[in-house]
C-alpha atoms as a PDB file:
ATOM      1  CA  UNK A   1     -88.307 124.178 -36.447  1.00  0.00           C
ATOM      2  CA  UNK A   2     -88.787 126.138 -33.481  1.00  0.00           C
ATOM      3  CA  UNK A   3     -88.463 124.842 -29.943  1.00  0.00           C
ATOM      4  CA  UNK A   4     -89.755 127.199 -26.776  1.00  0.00           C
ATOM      5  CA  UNK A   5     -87.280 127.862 -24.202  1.00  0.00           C
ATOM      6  CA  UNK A   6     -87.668 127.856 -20.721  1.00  0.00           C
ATOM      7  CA  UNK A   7     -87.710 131.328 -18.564  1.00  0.00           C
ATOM      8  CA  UNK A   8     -84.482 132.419 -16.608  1.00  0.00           C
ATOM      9  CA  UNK A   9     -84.359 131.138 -13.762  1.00  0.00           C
ATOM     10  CA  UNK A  10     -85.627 133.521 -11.080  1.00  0.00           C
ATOM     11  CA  UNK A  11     -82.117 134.131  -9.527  1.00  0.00           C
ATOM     12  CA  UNK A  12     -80.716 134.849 -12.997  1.00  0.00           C
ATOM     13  CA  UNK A  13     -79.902 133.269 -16.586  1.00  0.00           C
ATOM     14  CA  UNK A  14     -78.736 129.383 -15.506  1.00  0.00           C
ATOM     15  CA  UNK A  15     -75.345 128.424 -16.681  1.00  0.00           C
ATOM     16  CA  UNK A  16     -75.788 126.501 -19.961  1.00  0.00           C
ATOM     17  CA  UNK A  17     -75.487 122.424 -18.733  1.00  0.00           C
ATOM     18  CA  UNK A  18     -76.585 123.565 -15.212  1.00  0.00           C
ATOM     19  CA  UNK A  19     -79.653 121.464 -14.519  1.00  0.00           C
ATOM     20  CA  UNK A  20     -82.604 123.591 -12.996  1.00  0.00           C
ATOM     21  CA  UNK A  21     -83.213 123.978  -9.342  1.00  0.00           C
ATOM     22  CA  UNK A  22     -86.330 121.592  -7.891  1.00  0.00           C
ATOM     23  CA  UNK A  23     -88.513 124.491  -8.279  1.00  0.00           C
ATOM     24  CA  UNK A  24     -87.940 125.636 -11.184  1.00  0.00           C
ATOM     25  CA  UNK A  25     -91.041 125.229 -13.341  1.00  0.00           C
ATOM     26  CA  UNK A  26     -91.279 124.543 -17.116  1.00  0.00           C
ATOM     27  CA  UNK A  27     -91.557 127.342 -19.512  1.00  0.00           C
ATOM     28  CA  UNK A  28     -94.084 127.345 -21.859  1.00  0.00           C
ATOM     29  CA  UNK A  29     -93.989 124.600 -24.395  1.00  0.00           C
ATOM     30  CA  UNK A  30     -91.860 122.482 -22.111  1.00  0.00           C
ATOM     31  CA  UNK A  31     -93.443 119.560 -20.912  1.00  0.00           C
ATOM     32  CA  UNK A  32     -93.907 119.137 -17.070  1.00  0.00           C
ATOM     33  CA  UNK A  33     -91.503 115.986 -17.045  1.00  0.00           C
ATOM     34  CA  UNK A  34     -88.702 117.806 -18.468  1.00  0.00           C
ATOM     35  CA  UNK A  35     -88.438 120.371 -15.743  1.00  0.00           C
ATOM     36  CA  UNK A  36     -85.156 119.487 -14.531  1.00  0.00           C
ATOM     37  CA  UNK A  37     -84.005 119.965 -17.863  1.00  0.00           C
ATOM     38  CA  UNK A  38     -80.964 122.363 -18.323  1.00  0.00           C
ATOM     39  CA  UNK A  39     -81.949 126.009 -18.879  1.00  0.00           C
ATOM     40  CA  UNK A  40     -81.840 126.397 -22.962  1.00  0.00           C
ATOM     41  CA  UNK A  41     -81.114 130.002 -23.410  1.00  0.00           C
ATOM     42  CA  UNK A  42     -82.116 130.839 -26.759  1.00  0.00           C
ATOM     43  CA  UNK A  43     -80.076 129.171 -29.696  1.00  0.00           C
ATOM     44  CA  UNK A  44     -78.761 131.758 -31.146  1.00  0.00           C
ATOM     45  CA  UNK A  45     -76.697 132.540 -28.005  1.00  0.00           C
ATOM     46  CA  UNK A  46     -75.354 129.387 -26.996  1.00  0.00           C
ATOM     47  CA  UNK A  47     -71.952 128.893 -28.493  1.00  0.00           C
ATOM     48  CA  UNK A  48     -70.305 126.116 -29.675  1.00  0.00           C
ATOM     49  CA  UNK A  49     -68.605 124.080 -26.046  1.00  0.00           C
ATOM     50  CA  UNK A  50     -72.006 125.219 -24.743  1.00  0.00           C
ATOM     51  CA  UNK A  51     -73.788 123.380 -26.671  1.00  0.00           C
ATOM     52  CA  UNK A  52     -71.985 120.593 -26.802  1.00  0.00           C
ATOM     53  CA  UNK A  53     -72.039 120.850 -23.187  1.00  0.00           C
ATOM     54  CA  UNK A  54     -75.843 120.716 -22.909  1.00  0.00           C
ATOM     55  CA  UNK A  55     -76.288 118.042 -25.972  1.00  0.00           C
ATOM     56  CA  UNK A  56     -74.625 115.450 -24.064  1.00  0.00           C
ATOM     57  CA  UNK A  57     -77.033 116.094 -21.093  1.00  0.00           C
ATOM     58  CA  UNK A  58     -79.988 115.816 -23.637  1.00  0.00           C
ATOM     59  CA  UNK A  59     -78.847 113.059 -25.458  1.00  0.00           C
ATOM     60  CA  UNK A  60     -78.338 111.353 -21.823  1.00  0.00           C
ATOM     61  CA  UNK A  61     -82.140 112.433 -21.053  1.00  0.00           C
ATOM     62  CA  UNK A  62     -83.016 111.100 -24.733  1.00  0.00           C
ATOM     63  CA  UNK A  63     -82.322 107.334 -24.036  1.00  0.00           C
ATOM     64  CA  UNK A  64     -84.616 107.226 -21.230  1.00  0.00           C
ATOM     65  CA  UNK A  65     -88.115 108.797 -22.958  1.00  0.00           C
ATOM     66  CA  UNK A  66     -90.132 106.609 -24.984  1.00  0.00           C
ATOM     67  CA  UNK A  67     -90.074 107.311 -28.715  1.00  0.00           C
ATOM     68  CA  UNK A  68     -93.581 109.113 -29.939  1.00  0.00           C
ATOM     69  CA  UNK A  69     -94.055 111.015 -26.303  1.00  0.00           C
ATOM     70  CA  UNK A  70     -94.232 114.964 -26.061  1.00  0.00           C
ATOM     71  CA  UNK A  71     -91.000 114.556 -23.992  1.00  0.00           C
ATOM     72  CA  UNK A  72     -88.841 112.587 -26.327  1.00  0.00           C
ATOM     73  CA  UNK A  73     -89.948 114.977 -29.000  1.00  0.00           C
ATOM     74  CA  UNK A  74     -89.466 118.057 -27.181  1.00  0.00           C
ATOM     75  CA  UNK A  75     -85.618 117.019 -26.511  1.00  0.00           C
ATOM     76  CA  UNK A  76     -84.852 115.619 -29.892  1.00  0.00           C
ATOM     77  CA  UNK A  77     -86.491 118.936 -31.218  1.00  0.00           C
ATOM     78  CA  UNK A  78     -84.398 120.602 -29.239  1.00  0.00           C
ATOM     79  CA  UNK A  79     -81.073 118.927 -30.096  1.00  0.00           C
ATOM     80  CA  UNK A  80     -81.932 119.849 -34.007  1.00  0.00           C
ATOM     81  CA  UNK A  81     -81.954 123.612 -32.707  1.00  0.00           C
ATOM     82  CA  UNK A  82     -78.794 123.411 -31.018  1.00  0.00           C
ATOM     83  CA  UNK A  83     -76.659 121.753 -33.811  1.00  0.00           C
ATOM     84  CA  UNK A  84     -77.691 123.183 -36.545  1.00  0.00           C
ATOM     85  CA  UNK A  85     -74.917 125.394 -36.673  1.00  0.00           C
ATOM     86  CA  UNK A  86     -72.846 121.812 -37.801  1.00  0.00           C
ATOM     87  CA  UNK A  87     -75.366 122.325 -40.863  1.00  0.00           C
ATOM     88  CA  UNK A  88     -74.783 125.370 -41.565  1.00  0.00           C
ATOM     89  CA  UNK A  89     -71.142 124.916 -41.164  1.00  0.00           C
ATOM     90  CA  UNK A  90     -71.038 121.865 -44.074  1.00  0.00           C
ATOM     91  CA  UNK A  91     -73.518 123.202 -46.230  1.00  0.00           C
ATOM     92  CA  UNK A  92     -71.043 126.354 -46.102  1.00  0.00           C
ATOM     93  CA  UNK A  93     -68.660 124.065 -48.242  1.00  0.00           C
ATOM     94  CA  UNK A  94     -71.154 123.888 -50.968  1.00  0.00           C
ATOM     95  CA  UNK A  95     -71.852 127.617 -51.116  1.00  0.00           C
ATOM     96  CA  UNK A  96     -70.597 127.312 -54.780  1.00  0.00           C
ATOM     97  CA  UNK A  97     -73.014 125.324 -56.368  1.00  0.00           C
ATOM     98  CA  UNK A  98     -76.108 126.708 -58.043  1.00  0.00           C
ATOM     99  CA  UNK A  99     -78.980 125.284 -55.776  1.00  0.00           C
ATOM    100  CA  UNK A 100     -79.792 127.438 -53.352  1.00  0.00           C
ATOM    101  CA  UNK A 101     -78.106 127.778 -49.704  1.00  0.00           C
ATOM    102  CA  UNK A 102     -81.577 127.651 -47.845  1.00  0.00           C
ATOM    103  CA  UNK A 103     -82.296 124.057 -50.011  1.00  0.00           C
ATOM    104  CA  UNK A 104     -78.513 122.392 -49.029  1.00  0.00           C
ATOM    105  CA  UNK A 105     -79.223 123.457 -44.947  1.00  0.00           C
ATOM    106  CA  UNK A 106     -82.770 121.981 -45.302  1.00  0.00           C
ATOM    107  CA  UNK A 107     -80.946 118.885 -46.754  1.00  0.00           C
ATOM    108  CA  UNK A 108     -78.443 119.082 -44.464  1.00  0.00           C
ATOM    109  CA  UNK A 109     -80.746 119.077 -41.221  1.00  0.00           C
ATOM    110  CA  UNK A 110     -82.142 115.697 -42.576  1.00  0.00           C
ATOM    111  CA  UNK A 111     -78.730 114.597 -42.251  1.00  0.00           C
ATOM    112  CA  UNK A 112     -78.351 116.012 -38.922  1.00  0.00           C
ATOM    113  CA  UNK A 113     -81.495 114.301 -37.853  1.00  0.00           C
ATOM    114  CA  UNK A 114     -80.664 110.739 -39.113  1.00  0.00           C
ATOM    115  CA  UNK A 115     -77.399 111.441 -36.822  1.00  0.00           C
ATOM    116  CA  UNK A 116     -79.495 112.293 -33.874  1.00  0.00           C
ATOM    117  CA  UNK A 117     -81.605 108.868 -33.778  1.00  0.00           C
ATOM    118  CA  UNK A 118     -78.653 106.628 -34.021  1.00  0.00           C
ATOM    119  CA  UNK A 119     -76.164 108.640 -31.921  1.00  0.00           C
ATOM    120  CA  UNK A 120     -75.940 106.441 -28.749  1.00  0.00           C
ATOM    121  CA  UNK A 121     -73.486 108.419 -25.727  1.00  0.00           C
ATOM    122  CA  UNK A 122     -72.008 105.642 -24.510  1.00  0.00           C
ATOM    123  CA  UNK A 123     -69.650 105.163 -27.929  1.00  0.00           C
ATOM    124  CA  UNK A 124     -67.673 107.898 -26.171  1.00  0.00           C
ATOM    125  CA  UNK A 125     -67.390 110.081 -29.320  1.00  0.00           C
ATOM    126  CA  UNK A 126     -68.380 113.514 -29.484  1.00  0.00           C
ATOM    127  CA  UNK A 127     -71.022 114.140 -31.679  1.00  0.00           C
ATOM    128  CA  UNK A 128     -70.070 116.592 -33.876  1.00  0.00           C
ATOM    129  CA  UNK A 129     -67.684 114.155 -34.654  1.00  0.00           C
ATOM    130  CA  UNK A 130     -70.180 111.415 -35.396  1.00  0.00           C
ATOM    131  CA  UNK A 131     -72.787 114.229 -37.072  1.00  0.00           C
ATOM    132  CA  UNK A 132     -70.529 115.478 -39.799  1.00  0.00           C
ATOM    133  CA  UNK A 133     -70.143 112.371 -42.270  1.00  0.00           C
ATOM    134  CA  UNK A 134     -73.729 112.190 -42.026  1.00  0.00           C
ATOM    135  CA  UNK A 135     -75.344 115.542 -42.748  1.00  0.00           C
ATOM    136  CA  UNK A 136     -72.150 115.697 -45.179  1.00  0.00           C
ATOM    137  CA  UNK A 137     -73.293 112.920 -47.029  1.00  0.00           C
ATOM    138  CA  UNK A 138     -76.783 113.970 -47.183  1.00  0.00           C
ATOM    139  CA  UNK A 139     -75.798 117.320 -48.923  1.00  0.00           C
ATOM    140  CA  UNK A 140     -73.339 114.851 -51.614  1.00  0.00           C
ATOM    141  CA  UNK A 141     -76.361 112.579 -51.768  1.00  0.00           C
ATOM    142  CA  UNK A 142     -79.016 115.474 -52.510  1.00  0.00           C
ATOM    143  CA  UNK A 143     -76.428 116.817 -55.288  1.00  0.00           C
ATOM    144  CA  UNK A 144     -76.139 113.356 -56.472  1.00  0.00           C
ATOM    145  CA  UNK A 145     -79.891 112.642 -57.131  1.00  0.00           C
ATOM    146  CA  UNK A 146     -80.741 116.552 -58.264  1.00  0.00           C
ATOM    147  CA  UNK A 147     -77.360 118.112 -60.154  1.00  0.00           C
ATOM    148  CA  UNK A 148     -76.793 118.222 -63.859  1.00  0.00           C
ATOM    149  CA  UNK A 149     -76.389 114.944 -65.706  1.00  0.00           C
ATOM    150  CA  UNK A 150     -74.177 116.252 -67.987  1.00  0.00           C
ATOM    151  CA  UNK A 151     -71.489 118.873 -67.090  1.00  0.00           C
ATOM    152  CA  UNK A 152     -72.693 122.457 -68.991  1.00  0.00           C
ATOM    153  CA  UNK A 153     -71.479 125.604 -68.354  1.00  0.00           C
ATOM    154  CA  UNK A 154     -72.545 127.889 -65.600  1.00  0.00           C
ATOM    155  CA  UNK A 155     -73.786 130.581 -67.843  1.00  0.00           C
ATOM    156  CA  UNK A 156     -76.358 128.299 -68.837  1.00  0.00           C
ATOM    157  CA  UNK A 157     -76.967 126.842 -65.314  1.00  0.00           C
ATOM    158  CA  UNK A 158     -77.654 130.340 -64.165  1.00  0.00           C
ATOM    159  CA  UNK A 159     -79.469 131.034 -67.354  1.00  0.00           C
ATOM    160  CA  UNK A 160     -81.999 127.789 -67.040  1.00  0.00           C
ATOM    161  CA  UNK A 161     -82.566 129.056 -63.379  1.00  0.00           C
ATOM    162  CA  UNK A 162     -83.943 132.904 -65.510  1.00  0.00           C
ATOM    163  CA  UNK A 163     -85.960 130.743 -67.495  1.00  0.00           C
ATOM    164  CA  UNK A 164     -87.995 128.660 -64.979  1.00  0.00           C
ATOM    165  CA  UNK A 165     -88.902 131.794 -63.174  1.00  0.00           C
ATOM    166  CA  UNK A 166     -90.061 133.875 -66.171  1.00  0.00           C
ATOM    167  CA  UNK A 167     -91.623 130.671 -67.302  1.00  0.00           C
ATOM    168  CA  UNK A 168     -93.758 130.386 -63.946  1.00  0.00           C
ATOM    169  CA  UNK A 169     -94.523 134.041 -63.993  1.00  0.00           C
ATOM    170  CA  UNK A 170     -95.076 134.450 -67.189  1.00  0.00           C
ATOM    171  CA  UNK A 171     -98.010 131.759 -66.997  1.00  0.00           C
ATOM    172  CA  UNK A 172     -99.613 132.810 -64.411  1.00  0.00           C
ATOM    173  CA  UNK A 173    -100.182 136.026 -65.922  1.00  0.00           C
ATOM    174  CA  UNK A 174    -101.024 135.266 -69.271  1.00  0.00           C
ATOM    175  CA  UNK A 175    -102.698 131.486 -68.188  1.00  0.00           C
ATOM    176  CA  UNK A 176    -100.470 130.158 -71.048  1.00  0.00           C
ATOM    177  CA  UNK A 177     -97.163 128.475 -71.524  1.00  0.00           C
ATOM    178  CA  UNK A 178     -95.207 132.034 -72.586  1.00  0.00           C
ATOM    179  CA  UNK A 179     -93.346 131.413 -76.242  1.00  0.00           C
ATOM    180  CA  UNK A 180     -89.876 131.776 -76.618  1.00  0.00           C
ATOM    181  CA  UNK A 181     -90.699 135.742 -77.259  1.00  0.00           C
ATOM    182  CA  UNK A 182     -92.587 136.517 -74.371  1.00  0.00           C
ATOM    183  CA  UNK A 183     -89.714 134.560 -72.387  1.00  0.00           C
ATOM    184  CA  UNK A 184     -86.717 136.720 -74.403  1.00  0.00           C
ATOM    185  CA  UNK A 185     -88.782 140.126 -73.817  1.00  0.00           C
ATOM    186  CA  UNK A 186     -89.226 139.503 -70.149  1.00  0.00           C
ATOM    187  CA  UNK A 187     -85.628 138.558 -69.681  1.00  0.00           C
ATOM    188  CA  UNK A 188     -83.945 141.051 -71.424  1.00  0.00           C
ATOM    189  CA  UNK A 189     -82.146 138.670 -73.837  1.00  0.00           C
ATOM    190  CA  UNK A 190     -82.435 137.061 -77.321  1.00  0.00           C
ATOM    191  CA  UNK A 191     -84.672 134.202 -78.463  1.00  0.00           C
ATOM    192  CA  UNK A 192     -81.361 132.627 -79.946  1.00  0.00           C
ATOM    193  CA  UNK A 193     -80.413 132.505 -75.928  1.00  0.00           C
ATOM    194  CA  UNK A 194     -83.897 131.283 -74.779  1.00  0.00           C
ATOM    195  CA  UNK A 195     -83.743 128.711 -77.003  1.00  0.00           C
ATOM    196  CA  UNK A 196     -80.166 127.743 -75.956  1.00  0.00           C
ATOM    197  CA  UNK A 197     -81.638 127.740 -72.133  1.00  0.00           C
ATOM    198  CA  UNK A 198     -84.316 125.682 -72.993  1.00  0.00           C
ATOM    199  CA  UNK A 199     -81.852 123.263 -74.809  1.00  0.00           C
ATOM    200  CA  UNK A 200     -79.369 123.186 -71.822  1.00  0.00           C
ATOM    201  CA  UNK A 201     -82.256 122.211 -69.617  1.00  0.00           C
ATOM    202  CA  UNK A 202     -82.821 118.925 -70.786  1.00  0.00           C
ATOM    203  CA  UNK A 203     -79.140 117.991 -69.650  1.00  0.00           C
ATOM    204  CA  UNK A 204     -80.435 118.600 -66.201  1.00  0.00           C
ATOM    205  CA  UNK A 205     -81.286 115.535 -65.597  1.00  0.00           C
ATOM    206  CA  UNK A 206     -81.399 112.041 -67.742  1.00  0.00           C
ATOM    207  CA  UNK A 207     -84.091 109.619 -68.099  1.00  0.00           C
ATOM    208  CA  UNK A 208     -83.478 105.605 -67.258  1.00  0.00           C
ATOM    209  CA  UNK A 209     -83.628 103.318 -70.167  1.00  0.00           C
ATOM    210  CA  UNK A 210     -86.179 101.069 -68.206  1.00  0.00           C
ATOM    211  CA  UNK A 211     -88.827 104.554 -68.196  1.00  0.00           C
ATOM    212  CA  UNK A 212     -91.831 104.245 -69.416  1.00  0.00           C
ATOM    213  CA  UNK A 213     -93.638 107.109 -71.669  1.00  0.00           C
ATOM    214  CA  UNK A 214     -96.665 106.964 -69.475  1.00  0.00           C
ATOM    215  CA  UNK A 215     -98.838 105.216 -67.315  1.00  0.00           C
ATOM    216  CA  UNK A 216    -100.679 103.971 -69.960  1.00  0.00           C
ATOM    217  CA  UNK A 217     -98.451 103.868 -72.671  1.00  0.00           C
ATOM    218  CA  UNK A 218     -98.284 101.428 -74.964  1.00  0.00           C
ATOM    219  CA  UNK A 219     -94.595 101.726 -76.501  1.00  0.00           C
ATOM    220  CA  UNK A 220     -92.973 100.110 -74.140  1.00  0.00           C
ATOM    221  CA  UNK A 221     -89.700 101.519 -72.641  1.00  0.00           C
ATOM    222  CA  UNK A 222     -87.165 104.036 -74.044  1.00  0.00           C
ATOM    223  CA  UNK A 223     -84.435 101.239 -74.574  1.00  0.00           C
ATOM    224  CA  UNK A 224     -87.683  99.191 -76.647  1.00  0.00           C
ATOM    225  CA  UNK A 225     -87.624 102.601 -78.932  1.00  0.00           C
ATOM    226  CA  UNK A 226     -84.018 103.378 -79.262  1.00  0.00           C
ATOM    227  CA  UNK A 227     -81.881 102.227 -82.109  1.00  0.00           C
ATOM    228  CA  UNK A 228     -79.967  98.768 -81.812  1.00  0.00           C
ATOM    229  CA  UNK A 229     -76.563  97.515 -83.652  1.00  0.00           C
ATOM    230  CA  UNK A 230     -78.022  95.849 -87.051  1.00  0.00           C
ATOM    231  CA  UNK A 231     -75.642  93.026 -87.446  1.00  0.00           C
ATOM    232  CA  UNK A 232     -76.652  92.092 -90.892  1.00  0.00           C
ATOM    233  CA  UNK A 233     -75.115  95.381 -91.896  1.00  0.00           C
ATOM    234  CA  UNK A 234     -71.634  93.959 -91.661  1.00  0.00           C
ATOM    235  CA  UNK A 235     -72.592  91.437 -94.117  1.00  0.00           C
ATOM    236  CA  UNK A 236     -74.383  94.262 -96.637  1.00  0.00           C
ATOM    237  CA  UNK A 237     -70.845  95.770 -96.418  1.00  0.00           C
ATOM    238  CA  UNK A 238     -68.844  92.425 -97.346  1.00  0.00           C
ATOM    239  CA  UNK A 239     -71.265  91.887 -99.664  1.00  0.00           C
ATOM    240  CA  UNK A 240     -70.619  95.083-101.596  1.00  0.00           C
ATOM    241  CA  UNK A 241     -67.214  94.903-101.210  1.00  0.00           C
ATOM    242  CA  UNK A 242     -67.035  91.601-103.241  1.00  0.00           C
ATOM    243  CA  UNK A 243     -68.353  92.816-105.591  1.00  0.00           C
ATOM    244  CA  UNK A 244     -66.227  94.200-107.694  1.00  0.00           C
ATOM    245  CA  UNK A 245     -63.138  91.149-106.795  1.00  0.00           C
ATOM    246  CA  UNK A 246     -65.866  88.816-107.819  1.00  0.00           C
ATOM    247  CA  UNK A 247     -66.242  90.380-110.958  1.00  0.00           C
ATOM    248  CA  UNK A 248     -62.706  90.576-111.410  1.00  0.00           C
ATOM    249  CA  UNK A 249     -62.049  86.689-111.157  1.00  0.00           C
ATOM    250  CA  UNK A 250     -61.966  84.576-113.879  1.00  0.00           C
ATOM    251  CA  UNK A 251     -65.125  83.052-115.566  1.00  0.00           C
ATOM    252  CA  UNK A 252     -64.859  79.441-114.467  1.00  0.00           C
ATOM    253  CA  UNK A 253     -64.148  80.509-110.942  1.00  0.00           C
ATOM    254  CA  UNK A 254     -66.875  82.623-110.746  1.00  0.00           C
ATOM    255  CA  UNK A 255     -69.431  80.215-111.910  1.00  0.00           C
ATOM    256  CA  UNK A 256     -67.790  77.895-108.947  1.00  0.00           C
ATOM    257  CA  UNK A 257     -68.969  80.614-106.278  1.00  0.00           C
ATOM    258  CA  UNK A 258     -72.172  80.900-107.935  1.00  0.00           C
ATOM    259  CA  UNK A 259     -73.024  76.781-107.886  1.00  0.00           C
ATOM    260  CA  UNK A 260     -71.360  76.416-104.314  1.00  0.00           C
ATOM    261  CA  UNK A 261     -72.700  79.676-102.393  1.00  0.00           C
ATOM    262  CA  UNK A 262     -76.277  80.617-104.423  1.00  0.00           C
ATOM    263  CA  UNK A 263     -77.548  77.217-105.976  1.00  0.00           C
ATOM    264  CA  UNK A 264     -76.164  75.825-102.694  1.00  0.00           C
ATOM    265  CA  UNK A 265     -74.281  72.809-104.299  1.00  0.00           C
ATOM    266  CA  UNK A 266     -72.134  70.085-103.554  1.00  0.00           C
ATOM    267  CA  UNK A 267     -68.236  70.351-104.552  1.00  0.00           C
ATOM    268  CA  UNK A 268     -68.926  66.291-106.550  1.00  0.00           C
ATOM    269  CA  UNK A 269     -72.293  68.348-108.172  1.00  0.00           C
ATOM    270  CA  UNK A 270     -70.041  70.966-109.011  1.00  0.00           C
ATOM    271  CA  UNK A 271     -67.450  68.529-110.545  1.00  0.00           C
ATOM    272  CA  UNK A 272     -70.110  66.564-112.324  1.00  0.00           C
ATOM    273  CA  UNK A 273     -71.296  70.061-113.744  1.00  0.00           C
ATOM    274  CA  UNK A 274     -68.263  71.487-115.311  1.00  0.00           C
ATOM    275  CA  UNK A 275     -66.718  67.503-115.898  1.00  0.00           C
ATOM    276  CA  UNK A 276     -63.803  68.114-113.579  1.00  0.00           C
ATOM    277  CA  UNK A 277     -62.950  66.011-110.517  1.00  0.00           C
ATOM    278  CA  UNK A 278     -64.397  67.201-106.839  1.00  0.00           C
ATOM    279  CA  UNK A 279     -60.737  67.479-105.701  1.00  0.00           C
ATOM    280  CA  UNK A 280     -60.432  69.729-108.348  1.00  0.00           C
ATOM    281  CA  UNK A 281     -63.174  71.640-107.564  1.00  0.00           C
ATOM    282  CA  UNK A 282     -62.386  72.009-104.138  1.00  0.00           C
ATOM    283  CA  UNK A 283     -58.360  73.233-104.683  1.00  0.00           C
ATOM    284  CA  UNK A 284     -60.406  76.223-107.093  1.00  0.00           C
ATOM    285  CA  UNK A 285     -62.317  77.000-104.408  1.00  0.00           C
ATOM    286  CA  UNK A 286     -60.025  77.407-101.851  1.00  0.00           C
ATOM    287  CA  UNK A 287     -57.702  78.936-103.837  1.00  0.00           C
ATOM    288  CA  UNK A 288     -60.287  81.553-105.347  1.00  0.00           C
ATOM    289  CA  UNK A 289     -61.585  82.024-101.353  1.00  0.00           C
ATOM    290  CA  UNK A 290     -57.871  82.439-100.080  1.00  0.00           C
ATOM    291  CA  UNK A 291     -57.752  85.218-103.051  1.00  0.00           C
ATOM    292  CA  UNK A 292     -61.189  86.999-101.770  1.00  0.00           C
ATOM    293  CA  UNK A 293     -60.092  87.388 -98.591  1.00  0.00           C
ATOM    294  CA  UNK A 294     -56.473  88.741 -98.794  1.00  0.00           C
ATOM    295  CA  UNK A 295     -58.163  91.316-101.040  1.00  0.00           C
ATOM    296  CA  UNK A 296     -60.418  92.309 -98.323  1.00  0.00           C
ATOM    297  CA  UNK A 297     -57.702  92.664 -96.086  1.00  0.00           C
ATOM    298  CA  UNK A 298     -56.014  94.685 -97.854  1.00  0.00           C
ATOM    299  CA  UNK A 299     -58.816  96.768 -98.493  1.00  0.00           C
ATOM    300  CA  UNK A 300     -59.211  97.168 -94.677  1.00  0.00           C
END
């Protein structure tokens, strides 16, 4: 992003935030409204209180172009150029992570830009100050959306990196997906390690539950495909666990469970069945159920 700067002026270099002299005409690139601009010596001189010093004079400039002109473009183009050494400076904290430094800066100067459209001079706050949170939180934000999903060690980070190179060059020379071989052989390493790679990769990032396979697919979404908690399972374990208590109990007892729970009786049918009374029926079958369950308990 490369802004033209203005000539020297023709009595020498202009002190950085000294505005030009009436004559002094726009350099090339510069639009002829802008010519009292500041002389911008070129950004990789201007220091740090320098440009600060001349930011302030273009942000001043800024709030009286109309957004979409050459001129308003020209000067926010120009305050991009002259702080991105804040960019540089935060994306310097995340020098440690495995994307590339020239990715985080690009990141960063998004960041840097937001800050530029809503910085408004009269909060009375420098705006390095009001940059860095931003173009900070850009980088965290850009980490965020593109890092691992699941935490794997760097040797693998670094080796999934090998693999997506070999993998591009290797197609492009062969106009085939390269096998796991090809991919070992160009890399140097074994196909137990390519494989590993390729394994690691799929950590990179995760997919939502609400994803569909395709555009046009027809199995609905991964959380329609995954497994789900079978609650009639609990009762297949109960189930078997009675089993053997059941058998256990005495004959008249069990042919109580049997009329009450599978034939799906009444406790007076019951009675009327084996010729005892319903209250008798019913004391058997609480006392047989109180005995069921304290021997599940235990079992537990």
């Amino acid at each position: 992003m490369s802004v033209p700067s203005g000539p020297a002026a023709p009595a020498g270099p202009a002190a950085p935030g000294a505005p030009a002299g009436p004559g002094t005409p726009a350099g090339p690139g510069v639009p002829a409204g802008l010519a009292d601009l500041p002389e911008i010596p070129p950004f990789a001189e201007v220091g740090a209180v320098d440009a600060r010093a001349l930011s302030k004079t273009l942000f001043a400039r800024l709030e009286s172009l109309e957004e979409g002109t050459h001129e308003h473009a020209y000067v926010r183009n120009t305050l991009v150029e002259l702080n991105l050494a804040l960019v540089k400076f935060a994306a310097g904290r995340f020098r440690t992570r495995s994307e590339p430094m020239e990715d985080i800066v690009q990141v960063g100067t998004i960041g840097l830009i937001k800050a530029i459209d809503r910085f408004e001079l009269s909060r009375g706050v420098e705006f390095p100050t009001f940059a860095m949170p931003t173009v900070v939180g850009e980088i965290k934000r850009f980490f965020r959306d593109t890092s691992w999903s699941v935490r794997v060690p760097r040797r693998l980070q670094e080796l999934r990196l090998g693999l997506a190179g070999a993998s591009d060059e290797l197609a492009q020379r062969l106009d085939r997906a390269p096998t796991v071989g090809e991919l070992a052989e160009h890399l140097g390493i074994s196909e137990d390690e390519v494989v590993e790679g390729m394994t690691a990769s799929n950590a990179y990032t995760a997919s939502s539950l609400d994803a569909q396979p395709d555009e046009n697919g027809t199995e609905g979404s991964l959380a329609d495909r995954i497994g789900y908690e079978d609650h009639g399972l609990e009762d297949i374990e109960y189930i078997e666990s009675l089993k053997p208590l059941i058998a256990c109990l005495p004959q008249r007892d069990r042919k109580i469970l049997s009329l009450r729970f599978v034939a799906n009786m009444t406790q007076s049918e019951i009675g009327e069945e084996l010729g005892i009374s319903q209250m008798h029926v019913s004391r058997l079958l609480s006392r047989t159920l109180t005995r069921l369950r304290k021997a599940l308990t235990l079992d537990e």
